[in-house]
N, C-alpha and C. Protein backbone atom coordinates (compact mmCIF):
# COMPACT_ATOMS: atom_id res chain seq x y z
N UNK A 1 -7.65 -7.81 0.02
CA UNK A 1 -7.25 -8.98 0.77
C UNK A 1 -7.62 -8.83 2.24
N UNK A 2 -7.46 -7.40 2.95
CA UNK A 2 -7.80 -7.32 4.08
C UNK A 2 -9.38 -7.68 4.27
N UNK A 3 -10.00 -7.42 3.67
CA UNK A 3 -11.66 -7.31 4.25
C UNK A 3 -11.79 -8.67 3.84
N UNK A 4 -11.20 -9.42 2.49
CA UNK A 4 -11.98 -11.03 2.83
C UNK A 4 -11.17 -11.67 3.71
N UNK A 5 -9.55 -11.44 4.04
CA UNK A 5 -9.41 -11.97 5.56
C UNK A 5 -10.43 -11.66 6.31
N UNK A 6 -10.88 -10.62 6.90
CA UNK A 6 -11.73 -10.41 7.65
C UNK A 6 -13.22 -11.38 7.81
N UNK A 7 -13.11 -11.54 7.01
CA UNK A 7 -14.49 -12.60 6.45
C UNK A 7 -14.40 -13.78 6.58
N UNK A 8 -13.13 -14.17 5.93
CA UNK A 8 -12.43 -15.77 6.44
C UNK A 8 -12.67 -15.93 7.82
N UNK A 9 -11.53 -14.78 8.92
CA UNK A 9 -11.83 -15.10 9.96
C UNK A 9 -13.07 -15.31 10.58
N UNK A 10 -13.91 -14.33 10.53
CA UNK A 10 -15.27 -14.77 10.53
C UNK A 10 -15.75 -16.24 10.85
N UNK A 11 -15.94 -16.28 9.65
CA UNK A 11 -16.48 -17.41 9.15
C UNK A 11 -15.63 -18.84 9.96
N UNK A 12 -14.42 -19.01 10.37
CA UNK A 12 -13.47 -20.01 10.66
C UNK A 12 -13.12 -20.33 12.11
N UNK A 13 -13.92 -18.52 13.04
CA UNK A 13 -13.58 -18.78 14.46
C UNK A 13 -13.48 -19.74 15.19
N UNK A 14 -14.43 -20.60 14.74
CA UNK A 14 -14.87 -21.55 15.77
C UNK A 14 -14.00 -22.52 15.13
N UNK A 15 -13.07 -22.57 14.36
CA UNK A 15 -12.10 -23.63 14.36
C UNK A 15 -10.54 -23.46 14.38
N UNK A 16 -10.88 -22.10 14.33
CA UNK A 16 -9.37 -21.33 14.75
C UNK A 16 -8.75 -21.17 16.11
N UNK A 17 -7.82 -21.53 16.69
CA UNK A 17 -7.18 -20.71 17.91
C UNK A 17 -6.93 -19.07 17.63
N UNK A 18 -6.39 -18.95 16.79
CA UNK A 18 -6.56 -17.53 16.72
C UNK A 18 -6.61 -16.75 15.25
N UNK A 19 -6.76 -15.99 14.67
CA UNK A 19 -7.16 -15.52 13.91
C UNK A 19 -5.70 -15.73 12.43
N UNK A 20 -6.11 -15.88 11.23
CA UNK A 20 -5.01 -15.80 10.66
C UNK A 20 -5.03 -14.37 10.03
N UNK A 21 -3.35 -13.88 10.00
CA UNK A 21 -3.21 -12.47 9.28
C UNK A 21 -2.20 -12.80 8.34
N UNK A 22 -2.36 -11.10 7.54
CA UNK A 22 -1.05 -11.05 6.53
C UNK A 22 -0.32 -10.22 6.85
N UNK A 23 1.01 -10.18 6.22
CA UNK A 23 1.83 -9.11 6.45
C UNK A 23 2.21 -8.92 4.97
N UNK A 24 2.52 -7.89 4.76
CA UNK A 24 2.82 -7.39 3.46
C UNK A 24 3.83 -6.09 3.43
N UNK A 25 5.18 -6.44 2.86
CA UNK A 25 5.83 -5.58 2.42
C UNK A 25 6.26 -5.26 1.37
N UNK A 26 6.56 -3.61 1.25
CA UNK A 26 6.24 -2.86 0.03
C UNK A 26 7.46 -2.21 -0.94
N UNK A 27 8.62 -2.51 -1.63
CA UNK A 27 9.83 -1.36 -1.65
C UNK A 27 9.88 -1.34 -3.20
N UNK A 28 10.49 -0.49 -4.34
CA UNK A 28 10.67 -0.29 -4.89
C UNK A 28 11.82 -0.12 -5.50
N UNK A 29 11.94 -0.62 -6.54
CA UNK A 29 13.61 -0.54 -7.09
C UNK A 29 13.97 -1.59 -8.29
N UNK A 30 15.11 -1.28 -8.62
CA UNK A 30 15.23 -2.39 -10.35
C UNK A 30 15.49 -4.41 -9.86
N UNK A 31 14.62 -4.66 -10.36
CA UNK A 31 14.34 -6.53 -9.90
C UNK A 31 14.78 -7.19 -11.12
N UNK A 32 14.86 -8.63 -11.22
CA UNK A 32 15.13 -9.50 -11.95
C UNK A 32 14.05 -10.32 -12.15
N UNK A 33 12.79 -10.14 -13.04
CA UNK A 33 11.54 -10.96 -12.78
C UNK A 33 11.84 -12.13 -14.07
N UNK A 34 11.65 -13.69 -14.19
CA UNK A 34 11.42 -14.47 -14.98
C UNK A 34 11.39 -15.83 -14.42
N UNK A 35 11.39 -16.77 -15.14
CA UNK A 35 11.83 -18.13 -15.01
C UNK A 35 12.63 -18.70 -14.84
N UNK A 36 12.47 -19.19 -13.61
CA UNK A 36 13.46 -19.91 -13.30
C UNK A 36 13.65 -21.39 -13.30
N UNK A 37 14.98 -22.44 -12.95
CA UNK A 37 14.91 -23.60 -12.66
C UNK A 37 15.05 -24.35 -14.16
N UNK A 38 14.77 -25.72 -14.19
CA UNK A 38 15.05 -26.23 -15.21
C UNK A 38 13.11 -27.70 -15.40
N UNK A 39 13.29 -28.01 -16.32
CA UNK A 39 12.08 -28.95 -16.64
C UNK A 39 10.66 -28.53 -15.85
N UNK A 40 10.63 -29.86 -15.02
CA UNK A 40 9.20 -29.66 -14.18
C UNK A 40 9.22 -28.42 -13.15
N UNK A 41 10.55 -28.67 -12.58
CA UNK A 41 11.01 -27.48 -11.36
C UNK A 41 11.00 -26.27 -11.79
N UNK A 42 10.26 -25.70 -12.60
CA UNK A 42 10.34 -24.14 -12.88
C UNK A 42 9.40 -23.28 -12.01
N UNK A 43 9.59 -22.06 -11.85
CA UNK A 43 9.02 -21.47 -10.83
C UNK A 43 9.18 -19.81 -12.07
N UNK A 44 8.31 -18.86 -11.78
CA UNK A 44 8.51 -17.27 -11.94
C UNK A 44 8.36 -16.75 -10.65
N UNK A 45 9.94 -16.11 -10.63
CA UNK A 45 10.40 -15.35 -9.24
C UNK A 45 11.08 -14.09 -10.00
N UNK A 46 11.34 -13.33 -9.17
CA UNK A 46 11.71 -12.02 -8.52
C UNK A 46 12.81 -11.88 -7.67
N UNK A 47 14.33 -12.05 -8.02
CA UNK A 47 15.39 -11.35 -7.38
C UNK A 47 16.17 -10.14 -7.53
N UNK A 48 16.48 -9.81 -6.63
CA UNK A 48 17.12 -8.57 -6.60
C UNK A 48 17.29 -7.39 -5.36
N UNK A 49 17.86 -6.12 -5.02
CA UNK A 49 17.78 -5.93 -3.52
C UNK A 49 16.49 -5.56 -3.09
N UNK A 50 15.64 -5.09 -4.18
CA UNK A 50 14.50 -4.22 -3.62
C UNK A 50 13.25 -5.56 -3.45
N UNK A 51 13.52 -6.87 -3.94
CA UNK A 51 12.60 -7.96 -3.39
C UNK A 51 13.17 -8.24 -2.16
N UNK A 52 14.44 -8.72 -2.01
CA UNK A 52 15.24 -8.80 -0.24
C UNK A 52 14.73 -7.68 0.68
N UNK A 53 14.67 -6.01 0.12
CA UNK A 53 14.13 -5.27 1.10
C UNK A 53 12.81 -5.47 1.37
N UNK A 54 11.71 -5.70 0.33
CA UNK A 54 10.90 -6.38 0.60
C UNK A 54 9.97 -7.01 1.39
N UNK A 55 10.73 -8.28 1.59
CA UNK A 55 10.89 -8.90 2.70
C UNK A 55 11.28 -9.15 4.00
N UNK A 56 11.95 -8.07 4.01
CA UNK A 56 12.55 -7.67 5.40
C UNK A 56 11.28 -7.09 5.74
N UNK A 57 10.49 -6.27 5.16
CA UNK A 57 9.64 -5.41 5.40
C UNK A 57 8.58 -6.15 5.82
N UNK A 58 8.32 -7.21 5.61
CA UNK A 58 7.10 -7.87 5.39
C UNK A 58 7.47 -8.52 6.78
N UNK A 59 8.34 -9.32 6.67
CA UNK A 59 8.58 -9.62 8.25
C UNK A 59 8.62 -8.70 9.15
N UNK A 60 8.78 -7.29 9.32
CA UNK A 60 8.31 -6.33 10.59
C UNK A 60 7.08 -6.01 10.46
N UNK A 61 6.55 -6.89 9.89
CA UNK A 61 4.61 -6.49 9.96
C UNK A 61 4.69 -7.24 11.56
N UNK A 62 5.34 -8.41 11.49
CA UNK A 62 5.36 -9.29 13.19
C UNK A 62 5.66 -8.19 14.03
N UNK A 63 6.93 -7.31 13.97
CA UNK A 63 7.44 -6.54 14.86
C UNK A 63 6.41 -5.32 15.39
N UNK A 64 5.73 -4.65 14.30
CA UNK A 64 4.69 -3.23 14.55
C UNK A 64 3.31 -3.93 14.50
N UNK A 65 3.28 -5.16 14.36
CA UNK A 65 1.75 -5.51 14.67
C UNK A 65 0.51 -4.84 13.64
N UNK A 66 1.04 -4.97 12.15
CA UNK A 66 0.05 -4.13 11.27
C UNK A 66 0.59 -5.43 10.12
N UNK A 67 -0.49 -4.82 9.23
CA UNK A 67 -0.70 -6.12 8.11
C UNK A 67 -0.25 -4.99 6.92
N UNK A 68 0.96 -3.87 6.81
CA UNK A 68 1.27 -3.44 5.66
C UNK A 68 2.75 -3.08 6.06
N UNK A 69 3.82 -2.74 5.57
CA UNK A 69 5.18 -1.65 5.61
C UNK A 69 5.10 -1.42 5.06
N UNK A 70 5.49 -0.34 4.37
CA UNK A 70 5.94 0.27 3.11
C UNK A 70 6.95 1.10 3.12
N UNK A 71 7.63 1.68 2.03
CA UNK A 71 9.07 2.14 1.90
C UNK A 71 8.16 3.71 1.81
N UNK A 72 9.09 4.79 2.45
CA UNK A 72 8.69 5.96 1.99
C UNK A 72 8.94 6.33 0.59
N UNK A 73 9.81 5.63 0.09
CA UNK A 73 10.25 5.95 -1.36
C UNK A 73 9.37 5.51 -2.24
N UNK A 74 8.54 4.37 -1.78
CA UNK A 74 7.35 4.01 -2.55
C UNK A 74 6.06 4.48 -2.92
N UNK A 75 6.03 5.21 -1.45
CA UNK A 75 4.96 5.95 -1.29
C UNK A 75 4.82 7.25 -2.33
N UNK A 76 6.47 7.55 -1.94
CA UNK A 76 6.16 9.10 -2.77
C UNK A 76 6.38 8.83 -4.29
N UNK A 77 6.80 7.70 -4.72
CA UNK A 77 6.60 7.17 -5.88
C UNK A 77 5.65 7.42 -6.83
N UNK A 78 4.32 6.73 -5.90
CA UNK A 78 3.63 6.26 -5.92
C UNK A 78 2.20 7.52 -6.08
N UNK A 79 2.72 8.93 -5.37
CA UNK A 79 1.82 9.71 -5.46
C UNK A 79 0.47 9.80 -4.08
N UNK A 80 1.37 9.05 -2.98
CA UNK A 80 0.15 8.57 -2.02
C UNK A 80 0.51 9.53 -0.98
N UNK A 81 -0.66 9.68 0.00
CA UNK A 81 -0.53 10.50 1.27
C UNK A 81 -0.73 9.31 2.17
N UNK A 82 0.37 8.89 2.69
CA UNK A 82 0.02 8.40 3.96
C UNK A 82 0.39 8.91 5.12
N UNK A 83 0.64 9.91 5.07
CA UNK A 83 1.06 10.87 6.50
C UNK A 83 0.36 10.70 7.63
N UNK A 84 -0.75 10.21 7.35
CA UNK A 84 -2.11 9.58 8.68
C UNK A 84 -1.23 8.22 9.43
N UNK A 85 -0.47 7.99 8.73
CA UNK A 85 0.17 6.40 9.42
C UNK A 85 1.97 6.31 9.78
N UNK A 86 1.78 6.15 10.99
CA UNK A 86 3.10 6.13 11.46
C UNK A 86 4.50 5.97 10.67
N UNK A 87 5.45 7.00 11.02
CA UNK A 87 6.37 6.92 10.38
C UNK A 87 7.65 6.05 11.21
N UNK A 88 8.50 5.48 10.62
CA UNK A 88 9.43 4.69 11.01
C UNK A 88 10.86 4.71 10.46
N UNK A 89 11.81 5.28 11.01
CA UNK A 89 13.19 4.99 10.44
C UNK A 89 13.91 3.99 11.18
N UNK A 90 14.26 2.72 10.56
CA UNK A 90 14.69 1.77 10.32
C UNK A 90 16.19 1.63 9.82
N UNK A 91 16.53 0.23 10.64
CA UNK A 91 17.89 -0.47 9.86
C UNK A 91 17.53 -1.58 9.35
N UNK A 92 18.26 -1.87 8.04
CA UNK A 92 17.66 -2.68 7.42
C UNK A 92 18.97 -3.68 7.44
N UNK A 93 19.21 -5.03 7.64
CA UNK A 93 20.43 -5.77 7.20
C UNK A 93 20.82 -5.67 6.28
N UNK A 94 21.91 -5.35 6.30
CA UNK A 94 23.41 -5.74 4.84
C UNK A 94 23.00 -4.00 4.40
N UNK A 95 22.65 -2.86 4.58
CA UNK A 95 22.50 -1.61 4.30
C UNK A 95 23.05 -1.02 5.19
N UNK A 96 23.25 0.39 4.67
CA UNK A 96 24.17 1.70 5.48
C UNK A 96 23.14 2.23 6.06
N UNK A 97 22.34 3.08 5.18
CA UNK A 97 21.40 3.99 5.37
C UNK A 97 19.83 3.82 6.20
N UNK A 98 19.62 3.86 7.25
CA UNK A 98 18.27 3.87 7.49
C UNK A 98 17.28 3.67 6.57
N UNK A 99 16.29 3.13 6.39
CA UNK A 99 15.50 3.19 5.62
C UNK A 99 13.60 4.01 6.47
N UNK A 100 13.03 5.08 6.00
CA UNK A 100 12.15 5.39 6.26
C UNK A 100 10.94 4.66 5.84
N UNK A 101 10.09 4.22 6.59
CA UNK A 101 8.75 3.45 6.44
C UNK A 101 7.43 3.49 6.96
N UNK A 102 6.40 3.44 6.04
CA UNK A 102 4.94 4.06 7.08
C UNK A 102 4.21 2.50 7.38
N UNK A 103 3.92 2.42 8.41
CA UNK A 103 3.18 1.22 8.87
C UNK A 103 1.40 1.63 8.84
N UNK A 104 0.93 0.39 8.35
CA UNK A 104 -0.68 0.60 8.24
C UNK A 104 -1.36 -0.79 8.89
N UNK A 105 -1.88 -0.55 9.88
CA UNK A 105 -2.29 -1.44 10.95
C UNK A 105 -3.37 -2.63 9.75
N UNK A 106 -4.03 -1.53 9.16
CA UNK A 106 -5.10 -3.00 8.05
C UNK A 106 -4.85 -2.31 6.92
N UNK A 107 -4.13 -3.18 5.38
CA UNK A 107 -4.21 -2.59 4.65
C UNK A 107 -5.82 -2.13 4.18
N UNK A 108 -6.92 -2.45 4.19
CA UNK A 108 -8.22 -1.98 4.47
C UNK A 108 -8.46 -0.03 4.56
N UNK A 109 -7.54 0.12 5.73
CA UNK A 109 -7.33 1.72 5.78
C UNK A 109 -6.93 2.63 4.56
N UNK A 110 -6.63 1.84 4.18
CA UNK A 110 -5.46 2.83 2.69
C UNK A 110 -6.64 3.36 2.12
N UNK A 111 -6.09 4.90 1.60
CA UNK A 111 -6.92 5.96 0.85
C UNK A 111 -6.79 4.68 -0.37
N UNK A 112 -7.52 5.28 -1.73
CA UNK A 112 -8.27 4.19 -2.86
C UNK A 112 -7.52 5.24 -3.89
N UNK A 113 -6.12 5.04 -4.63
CA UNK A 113 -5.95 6.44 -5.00
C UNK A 113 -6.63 6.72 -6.45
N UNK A 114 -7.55 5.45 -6.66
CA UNK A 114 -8.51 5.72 -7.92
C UNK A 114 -9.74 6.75 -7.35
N UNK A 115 -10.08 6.49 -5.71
CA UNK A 115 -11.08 7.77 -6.00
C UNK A 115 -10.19 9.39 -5.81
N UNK A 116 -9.30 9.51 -5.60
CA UNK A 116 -8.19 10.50 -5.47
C UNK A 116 -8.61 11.28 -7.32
N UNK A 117 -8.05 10.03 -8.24
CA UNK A 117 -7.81 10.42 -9.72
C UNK A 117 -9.25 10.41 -10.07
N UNK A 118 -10.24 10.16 -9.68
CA UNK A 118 -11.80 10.62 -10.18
C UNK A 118 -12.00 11.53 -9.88
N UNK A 119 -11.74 12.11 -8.42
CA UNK A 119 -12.05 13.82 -7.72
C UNK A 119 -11.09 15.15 -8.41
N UNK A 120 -9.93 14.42 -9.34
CA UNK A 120 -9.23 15.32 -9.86
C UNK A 120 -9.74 15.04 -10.98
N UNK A 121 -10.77 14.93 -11.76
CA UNK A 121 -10.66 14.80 -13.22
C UNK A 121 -12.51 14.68 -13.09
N UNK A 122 -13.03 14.88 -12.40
CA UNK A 122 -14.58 15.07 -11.87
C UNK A 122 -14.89 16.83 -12.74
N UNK A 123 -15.90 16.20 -13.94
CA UNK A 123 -16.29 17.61 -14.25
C UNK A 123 -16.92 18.62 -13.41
N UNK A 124 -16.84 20.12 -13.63
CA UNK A 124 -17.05 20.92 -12.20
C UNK A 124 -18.85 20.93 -12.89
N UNK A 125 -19.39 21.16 -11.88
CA UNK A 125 -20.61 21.56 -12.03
C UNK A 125 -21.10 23.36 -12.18
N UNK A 126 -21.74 23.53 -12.98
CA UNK A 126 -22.42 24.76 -13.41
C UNK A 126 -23.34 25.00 -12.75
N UNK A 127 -23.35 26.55 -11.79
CA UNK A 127 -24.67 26.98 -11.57
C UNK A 127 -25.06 28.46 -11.63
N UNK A 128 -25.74 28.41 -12.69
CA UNK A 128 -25.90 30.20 -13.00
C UNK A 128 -26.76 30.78 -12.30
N UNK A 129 -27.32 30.18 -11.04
CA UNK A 129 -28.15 31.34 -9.85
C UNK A 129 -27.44 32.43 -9.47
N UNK A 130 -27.96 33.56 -9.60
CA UNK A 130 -27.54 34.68 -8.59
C UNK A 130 -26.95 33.88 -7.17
N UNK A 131 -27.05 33.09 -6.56
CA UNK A 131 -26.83 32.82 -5.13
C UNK A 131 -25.15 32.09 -5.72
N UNK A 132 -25.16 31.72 -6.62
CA UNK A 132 -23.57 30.97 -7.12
C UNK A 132 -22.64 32.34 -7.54
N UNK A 133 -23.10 33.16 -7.96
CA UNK A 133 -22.12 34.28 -8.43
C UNK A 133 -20.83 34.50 -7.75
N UNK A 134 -21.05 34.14 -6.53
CA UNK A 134 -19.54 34.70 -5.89
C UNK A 134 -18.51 33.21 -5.91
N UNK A 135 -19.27 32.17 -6.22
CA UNK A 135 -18.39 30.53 -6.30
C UNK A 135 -17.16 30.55 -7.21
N UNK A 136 -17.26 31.07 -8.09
CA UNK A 136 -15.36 31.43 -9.00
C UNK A 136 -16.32 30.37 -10.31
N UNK A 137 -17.99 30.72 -10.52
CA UNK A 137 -18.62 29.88 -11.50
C UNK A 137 -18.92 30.91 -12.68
N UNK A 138 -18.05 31.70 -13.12
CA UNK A 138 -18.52 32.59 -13.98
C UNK A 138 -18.40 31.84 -15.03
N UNK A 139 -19.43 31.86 -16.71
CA UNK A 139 -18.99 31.84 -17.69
C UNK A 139 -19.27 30.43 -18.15
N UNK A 140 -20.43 30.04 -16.96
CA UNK A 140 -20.98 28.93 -17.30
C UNK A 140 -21.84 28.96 -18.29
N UNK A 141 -22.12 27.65 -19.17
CA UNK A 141 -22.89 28.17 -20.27
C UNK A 141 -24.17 28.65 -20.23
């Protein structure tokens, strides 16, 4: 979404005052996803606290000036390193506890954690030169 914003804007300057962005926030936790409403008025939504945190989150994309939040709990969920991107402890309304959060100025930046799971599962390569012997390549075929 970040890079074809990027493109939109582009493409729209000259009729834009200023550029349009997103904000996007990230949290994790047990939701209520289905249908709602009655006849024509039906809608599929998502309630529960971790959509409310959510959204809180998504609205301090305005506050830190970045187009991502995310929950640290998501992150490590999630299996991600974002340690490259600012950390944030936070109050969140109607909560006790601080909540910890990494801000990412373009979601664009984010590691790809599919090439992460290709570099771990990337067959090793074989090389039986004398000059490889000391590489830990013994026993190649």
């Amino acid at each position: 979404m970040a890079e074809r914003l990027e493109e939109l804007n582009l493409s729209l300057r000259g009729e834009l005052d200023q550029p349009l962005r997103i904000g996007i926030g990230i949290h994790v936790g047990p939701t209520i996803v289905g249908e709602m409403g009655y006849g024509t008025a039906t809608a599929i939504t998502a309630i529960g606290d971790a959509v409310n945190t959510a959204s809180r989150l998504e609205t301090l994309t305005k506050t830190y000036g970045c187009q991502l939040v995310v929950s640290e709990e998501t992150v490590l969920r999630a299996g991600l390193d974002l340690s490259a991107f600012p950390r944030h402890e936070i109050e969140i309304r109607g909560k006790r506890d601080m909540l910890a959060v990494r801000t990412v100025a373009s979601a664009a930046e984010l590691p790809d954690p599919r090439a992460a799971a290709l570099r771990e599962h990337a067959p090793r390569r074989c090389d039986p030169s004398p000059q490889a012997s000391g590489s830990g390549m013994k026993g190649c075929p």
